[in-house]
PDB file of N, CA and C in Angstrom:
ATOM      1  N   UNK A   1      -2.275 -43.735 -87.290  1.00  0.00           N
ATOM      2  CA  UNK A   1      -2.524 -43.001 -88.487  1.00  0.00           C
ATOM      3  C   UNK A   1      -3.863 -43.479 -89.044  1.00  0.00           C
ATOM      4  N   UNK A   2      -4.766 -42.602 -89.262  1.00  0.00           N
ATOM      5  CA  UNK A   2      -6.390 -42.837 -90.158  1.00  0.00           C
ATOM      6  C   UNK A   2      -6.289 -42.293 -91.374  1.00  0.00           C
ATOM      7  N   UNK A   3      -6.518 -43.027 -92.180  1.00  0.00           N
ATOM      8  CA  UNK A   3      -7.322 -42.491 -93.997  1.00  0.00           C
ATOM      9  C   UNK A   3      -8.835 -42.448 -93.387  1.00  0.00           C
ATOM     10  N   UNK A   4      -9.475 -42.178 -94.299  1.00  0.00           N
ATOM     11  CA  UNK A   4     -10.653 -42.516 -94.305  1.00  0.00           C
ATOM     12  C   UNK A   4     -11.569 -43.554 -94.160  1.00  0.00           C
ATOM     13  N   UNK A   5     -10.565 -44.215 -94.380  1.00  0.00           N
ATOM     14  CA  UNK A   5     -11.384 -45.905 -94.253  1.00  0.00           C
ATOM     15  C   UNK A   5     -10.484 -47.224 -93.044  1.00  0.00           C
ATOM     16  N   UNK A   6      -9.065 -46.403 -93.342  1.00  0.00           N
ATOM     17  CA  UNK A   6      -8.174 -47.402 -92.598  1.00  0.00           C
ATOM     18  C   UNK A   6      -7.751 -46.710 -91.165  1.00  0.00           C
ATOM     19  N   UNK A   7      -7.197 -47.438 -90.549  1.00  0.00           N
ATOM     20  CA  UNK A   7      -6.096 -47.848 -89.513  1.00  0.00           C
ATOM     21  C   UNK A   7      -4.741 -47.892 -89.305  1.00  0.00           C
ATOM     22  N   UNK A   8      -3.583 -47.510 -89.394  1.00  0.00           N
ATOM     23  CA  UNK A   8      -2.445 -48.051 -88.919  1.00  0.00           C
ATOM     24  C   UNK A   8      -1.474 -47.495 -87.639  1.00  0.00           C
ATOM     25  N   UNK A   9      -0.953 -48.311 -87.380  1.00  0.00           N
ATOM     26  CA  UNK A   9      -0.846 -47.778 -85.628  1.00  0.00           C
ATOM     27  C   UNK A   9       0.965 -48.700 -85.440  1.00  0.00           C
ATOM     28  N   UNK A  10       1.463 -48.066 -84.914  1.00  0.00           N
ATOM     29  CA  UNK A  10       3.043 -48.658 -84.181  1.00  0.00           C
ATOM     30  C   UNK A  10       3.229 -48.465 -82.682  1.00  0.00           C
ATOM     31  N   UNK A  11       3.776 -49.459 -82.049  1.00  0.00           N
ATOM     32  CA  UNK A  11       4.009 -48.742 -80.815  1.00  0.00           C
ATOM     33  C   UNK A  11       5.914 -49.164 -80.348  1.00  0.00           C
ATOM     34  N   UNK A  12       6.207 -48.163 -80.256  1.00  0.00           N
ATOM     35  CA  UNK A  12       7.670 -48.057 -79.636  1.00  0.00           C
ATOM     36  C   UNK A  12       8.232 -48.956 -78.777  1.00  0.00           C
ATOM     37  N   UNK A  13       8.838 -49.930 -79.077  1.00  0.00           N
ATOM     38  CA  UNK A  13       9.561 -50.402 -77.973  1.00  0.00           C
ATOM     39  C   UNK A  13      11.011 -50.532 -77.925  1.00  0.00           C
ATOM     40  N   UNK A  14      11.365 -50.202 -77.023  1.00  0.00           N
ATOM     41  CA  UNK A  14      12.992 -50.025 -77.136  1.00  0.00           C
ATOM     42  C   UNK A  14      13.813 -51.457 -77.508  1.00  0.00           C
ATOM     43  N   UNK A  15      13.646 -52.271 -77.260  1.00  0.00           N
ATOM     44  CA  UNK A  15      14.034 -53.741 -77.920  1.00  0.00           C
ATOM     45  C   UNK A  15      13.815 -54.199 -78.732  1.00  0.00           C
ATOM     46  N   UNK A  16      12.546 -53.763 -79.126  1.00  0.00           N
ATOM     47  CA  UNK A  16      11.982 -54.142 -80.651  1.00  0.00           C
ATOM     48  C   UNK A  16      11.236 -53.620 -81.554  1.00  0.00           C
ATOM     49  N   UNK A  17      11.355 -52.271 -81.882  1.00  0.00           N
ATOM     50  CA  UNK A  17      10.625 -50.917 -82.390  1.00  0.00           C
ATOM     51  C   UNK A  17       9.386 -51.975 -83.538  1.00  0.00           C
ATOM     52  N   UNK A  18       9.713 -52.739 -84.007  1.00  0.00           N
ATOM     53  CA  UNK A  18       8.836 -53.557 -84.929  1.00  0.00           C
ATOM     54  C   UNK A  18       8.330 -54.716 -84.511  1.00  0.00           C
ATOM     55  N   UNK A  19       8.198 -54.880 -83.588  1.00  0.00           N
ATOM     56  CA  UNK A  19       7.659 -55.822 -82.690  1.00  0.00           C
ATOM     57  C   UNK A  19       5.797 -55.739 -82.390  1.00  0.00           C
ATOM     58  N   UNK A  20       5.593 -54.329 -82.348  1.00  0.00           N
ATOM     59  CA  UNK A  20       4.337 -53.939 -82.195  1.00  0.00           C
ATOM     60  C   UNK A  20       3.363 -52.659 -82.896  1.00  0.00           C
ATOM     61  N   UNK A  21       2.857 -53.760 -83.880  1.00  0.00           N
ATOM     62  CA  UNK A  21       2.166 -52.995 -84.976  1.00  0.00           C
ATOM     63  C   UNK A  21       0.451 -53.572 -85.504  1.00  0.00           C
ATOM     64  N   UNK A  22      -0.062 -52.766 -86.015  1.00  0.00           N
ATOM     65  CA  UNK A  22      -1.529 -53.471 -86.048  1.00  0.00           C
ATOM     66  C   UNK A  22      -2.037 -52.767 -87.635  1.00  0.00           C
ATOM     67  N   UNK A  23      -2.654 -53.681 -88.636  1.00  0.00           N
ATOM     68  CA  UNK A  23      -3.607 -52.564 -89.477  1.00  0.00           C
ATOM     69  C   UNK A  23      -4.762 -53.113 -89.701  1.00  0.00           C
ATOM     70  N   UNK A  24      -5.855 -51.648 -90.391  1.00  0.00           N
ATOM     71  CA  UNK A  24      -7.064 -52.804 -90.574  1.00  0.00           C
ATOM     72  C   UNK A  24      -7.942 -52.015 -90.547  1.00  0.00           C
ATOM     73  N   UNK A  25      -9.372 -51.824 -90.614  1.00  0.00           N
ATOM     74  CA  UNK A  25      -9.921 -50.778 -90.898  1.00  0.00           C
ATOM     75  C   UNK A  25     -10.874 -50.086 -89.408  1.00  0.00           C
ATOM     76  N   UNK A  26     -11.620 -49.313 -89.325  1.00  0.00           N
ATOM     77  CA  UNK A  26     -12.048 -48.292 -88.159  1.00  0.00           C
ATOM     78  C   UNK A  26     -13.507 -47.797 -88.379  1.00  0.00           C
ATOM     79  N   UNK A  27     -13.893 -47.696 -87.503  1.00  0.00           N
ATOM     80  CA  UNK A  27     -15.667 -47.005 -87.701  1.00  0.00           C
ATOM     81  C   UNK A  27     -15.836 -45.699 -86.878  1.00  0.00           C
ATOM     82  N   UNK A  28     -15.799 -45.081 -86.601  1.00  0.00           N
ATOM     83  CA  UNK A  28     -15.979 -43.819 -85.553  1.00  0.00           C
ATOM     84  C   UNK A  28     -17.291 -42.944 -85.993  1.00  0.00           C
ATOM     85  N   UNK A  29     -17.995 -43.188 -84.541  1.00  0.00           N
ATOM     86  CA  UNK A  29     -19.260 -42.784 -84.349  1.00  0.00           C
ATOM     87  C   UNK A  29     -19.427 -42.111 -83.013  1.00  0.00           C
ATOM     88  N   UNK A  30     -19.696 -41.027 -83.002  1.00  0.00           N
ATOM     89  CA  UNK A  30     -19.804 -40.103 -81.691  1.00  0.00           C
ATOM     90  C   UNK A  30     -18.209 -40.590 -81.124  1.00  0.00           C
ATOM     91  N   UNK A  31     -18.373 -40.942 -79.873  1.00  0.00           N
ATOM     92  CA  UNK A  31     -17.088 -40.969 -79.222  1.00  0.00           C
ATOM     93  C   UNK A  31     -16.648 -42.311 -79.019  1.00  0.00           C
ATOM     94  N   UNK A  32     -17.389 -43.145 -79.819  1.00  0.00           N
ATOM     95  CA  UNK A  32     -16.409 -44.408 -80.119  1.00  0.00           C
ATOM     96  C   UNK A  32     -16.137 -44.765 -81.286  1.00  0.00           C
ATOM     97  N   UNK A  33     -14.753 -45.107 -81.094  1.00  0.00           N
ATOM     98  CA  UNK A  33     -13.810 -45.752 -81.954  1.00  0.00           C
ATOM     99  C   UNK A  33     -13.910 -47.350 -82.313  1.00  0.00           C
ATOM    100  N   UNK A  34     -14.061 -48.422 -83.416  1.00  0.00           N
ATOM    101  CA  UNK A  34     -14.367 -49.561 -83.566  1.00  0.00           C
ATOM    102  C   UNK A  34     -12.903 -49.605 -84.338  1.00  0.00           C
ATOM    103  N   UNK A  35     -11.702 -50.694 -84.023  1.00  0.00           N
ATOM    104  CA  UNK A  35     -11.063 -50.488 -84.678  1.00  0.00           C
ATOM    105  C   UNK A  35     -11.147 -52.534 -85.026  1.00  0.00           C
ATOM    106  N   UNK A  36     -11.023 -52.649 -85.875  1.00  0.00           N
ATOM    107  CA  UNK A  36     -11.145 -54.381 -86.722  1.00  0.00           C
ATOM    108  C   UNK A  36      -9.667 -54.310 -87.473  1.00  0.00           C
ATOM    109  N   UNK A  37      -9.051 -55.520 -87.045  1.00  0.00           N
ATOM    110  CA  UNK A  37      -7.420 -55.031 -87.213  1.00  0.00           C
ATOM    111  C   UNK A  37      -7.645 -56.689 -87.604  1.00  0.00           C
ATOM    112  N   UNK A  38      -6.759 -56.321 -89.392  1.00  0.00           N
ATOM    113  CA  UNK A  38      -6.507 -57.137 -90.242  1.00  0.00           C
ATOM    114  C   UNK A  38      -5.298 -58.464 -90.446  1.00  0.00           C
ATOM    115  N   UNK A  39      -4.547 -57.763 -89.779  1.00  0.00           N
ATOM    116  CA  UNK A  39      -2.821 -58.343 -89.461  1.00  0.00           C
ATOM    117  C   UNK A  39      -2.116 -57.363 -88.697  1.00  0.00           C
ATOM    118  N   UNK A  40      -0.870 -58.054 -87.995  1.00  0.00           N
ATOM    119  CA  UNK A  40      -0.253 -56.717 -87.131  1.00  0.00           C
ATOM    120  C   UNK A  40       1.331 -57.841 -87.421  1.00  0.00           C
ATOM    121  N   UNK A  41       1.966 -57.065 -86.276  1.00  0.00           N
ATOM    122  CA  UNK A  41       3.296 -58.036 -85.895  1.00  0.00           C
ATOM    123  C   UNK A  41       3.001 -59.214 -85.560  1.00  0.00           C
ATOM    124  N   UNK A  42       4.061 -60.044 -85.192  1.00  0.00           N
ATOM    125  CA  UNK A  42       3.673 -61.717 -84.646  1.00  0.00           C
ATOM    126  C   UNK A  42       3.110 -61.441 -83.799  1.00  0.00           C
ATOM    127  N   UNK A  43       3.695 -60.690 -82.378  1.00  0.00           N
ATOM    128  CA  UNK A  43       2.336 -60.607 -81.100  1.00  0.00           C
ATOM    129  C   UNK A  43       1.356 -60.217 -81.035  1.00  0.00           C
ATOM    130  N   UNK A  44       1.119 -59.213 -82.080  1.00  0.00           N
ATOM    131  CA  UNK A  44      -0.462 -58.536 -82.590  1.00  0.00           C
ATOM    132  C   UNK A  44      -1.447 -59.932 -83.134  1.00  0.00           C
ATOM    133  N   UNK A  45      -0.850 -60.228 -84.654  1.00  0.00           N
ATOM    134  CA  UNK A  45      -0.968 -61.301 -84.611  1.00  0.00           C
ATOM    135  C   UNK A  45      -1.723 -62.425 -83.955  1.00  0.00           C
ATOM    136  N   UNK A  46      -1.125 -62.485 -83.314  1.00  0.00           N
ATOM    137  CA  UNK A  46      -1.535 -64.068 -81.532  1.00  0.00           C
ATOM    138  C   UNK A  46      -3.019 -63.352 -81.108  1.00  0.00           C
ATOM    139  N   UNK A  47      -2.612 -62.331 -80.600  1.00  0.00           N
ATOM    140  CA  UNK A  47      -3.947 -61.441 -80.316  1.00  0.00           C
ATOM    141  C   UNK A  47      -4.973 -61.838 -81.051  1.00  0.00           C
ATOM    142  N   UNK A  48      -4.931 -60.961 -82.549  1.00  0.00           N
ATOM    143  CA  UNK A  48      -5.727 -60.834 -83.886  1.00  0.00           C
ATOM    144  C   UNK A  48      -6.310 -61.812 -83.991  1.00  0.00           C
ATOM    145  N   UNK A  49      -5.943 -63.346 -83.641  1.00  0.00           N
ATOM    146  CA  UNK A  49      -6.324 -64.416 -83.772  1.00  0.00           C
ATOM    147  C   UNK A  49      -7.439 -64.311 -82.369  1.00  0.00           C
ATOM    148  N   UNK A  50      -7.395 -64.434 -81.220  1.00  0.00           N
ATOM    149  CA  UNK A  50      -8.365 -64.364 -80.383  1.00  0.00           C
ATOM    150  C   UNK A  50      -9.494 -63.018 -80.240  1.00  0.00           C
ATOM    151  N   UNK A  51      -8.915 -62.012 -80.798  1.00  0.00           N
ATOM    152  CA  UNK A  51      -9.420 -60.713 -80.989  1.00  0.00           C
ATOM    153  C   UNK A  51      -9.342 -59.662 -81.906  1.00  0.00           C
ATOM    154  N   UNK A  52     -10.469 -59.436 -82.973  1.00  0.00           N
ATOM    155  CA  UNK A  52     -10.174 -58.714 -83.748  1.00  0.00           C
ATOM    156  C   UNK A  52     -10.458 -56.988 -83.301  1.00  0.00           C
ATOM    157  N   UNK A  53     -11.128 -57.111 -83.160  1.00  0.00           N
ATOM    158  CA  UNK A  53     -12.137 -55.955 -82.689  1.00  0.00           C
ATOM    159  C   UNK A  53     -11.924 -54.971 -81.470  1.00  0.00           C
ATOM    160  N   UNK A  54     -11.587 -53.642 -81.485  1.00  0.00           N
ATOM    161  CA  UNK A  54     -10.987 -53.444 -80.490  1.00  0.00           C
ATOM    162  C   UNK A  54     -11.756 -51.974 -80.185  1.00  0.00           C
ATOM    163  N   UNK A  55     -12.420 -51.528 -78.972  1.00  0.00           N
ATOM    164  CA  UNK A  55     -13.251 -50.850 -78.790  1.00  0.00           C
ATOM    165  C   UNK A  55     -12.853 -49.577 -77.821  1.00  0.00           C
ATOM    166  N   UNK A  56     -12.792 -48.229 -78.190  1.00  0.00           N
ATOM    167  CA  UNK A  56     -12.300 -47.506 -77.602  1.00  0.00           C
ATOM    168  C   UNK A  56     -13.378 -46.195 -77.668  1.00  0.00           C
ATOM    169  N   UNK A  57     -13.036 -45.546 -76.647  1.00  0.00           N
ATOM    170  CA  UNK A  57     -13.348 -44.203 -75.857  1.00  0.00           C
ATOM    171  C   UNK A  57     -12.789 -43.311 -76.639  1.00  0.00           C
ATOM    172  N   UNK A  58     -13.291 -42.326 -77.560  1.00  0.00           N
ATOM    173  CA  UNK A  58     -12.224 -41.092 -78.100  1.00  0.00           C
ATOM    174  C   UNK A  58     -12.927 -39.745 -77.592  1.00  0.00           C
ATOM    175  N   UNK A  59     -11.626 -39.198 -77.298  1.00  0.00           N
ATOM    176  CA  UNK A  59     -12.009 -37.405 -76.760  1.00  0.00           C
ATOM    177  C   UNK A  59     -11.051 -36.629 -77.831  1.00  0.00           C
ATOM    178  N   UNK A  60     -11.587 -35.985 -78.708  1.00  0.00           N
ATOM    179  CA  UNK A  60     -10.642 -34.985 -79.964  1.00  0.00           C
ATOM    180  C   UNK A  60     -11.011 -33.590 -79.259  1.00  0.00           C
ATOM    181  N   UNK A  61     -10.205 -33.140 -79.148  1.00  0.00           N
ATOM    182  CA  UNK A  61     -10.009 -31.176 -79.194  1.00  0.00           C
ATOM    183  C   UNK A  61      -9.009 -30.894 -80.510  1.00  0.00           C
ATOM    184  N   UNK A  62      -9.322 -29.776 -80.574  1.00  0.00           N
ATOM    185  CA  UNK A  62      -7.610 -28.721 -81.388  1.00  0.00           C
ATOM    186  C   UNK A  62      -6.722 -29.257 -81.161  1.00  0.00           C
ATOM    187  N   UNK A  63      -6.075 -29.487 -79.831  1.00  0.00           N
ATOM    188  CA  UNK A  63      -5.305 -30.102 -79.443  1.00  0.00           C
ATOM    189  C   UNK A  63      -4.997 -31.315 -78.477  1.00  0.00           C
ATOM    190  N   UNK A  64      -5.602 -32.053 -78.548  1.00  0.00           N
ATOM    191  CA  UNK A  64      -5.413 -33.184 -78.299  1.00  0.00           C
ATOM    192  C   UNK A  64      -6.118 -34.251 -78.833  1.00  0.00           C
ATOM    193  N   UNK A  65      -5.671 -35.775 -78.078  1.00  0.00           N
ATOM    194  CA  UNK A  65      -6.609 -36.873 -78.467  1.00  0.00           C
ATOM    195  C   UNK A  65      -6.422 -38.179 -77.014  1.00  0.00           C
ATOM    196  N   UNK A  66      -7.442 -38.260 -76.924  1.00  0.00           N
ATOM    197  CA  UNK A  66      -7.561 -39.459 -76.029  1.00  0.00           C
ATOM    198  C   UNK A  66      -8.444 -40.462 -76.503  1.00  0.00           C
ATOM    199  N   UNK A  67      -7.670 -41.483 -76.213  1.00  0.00           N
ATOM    200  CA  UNK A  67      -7.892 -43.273 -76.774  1.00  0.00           C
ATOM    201  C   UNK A  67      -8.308 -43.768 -75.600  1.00  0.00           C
ATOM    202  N   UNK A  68      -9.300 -43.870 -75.247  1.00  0.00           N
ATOM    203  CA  UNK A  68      -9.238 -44.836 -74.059  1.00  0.00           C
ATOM    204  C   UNK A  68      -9.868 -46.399 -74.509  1.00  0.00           C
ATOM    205  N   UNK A  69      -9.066 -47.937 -73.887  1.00  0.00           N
ATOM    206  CA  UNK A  69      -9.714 -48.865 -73.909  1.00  0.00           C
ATOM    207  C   UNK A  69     -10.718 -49.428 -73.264  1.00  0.00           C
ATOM    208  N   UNK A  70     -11.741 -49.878 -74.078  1.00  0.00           N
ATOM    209  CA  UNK A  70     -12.564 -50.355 -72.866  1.00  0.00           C
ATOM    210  C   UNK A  70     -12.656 -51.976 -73.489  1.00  0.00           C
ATOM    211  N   UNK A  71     -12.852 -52.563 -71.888  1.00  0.00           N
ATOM    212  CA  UNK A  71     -13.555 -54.228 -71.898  1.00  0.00           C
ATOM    213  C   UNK A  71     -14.078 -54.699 -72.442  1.00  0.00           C
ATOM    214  N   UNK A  72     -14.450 -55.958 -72.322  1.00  0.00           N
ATOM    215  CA  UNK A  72     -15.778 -56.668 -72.632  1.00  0.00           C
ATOM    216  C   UNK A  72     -16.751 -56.103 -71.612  1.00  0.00           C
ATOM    217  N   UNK A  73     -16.565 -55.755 -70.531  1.00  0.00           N
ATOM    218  CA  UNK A  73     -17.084 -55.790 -69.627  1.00  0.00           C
ATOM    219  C   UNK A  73     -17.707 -53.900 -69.323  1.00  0.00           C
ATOM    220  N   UNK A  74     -17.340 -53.297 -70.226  1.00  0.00           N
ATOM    221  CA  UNK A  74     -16.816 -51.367 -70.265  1.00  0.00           C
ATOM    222  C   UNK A  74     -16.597 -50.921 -69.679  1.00  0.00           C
ATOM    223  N   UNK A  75     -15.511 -51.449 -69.075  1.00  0.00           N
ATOM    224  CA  UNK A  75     -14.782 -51.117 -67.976  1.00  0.00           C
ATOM    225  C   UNK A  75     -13.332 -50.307 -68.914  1.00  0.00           C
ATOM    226  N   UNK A  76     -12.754 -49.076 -68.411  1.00  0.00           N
ATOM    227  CA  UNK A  76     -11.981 -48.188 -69.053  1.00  0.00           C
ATOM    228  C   UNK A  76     -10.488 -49.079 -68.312  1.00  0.00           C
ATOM    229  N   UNK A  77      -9.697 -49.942 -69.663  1.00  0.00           N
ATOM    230  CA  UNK A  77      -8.238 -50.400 -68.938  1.00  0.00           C
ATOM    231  C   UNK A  77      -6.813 -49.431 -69.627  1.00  0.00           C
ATOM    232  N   UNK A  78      -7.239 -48.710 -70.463  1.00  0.00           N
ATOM    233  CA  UNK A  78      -6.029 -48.171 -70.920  1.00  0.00           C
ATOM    234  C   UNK A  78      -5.789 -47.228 -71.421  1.00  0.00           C
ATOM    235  N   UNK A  79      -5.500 -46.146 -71.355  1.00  0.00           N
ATOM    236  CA  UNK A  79      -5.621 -44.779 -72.027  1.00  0.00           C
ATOM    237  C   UNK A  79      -4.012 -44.297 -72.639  1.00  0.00           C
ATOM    238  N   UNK A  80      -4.456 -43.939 -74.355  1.00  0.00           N
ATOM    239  CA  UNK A  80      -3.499 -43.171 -74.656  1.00  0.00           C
ATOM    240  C   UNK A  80      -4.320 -41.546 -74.803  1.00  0.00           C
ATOM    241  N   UNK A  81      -2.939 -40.766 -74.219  1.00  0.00           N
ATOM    242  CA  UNK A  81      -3.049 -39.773 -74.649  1.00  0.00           C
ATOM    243  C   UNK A  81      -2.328 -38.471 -75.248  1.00  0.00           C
ATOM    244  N   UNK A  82      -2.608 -37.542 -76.437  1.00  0.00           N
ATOM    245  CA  UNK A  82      -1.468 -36.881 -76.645  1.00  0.00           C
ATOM    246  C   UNK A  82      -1.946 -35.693 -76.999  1.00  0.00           C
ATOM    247  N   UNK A  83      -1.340 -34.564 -76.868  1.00  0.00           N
ATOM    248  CA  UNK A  83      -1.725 -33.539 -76.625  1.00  0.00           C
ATOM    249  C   UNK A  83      -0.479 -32.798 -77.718  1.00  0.00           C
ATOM    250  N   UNK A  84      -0.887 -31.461 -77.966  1.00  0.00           N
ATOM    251  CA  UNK A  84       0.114 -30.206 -78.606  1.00  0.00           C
ATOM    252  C   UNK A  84       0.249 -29.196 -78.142  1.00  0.00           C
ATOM    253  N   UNK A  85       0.589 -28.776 -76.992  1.00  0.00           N
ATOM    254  CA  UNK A  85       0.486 -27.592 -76.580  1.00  0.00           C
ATOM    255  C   UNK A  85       1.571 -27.009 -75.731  1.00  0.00           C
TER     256      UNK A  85
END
């Protein structure tokens, strides 16, 4: 989820639906995403502590959106994607 200025994001897990969460604020410029994440869950957290900063690939249409992660290195390791159609 984006405001204008913020971040907040959940991700589903069947064992621990609150286990994995992140917030914090975002920069988006052409087709990257800068997301700087403030606090999350405990394992976000652990992360947050070695890594704030999290750098992604975005593709927006009408209907869809793709997240892709990239490296230190910009190398593409992870893609979300979701679509409406």
């Amino acid at each position: 989820m984006y405001t204008s200025s913020e971040v907040m994001w959940s991700k589903s897990v069947p064992k621990d639906f609150t286990e994995w969460f992140g917030y914090g604020s975002y920069d988006l410029n052409d087709n990257t995403l800068s997301e700087v994440l403030d606090y999350g869950s405990k394992i976000m957290s652990e992360i947050i502590q070695e890594k704030k900063e999290f750098i992604y690939e975005i593709h927006l249409t009408e209907n869809s959106f793709i997240q892709i992660e990239i490296d230190d290195d910009g190398n593409r390791i992870y893609i979300l994607k979701t679509t409406n159609e």
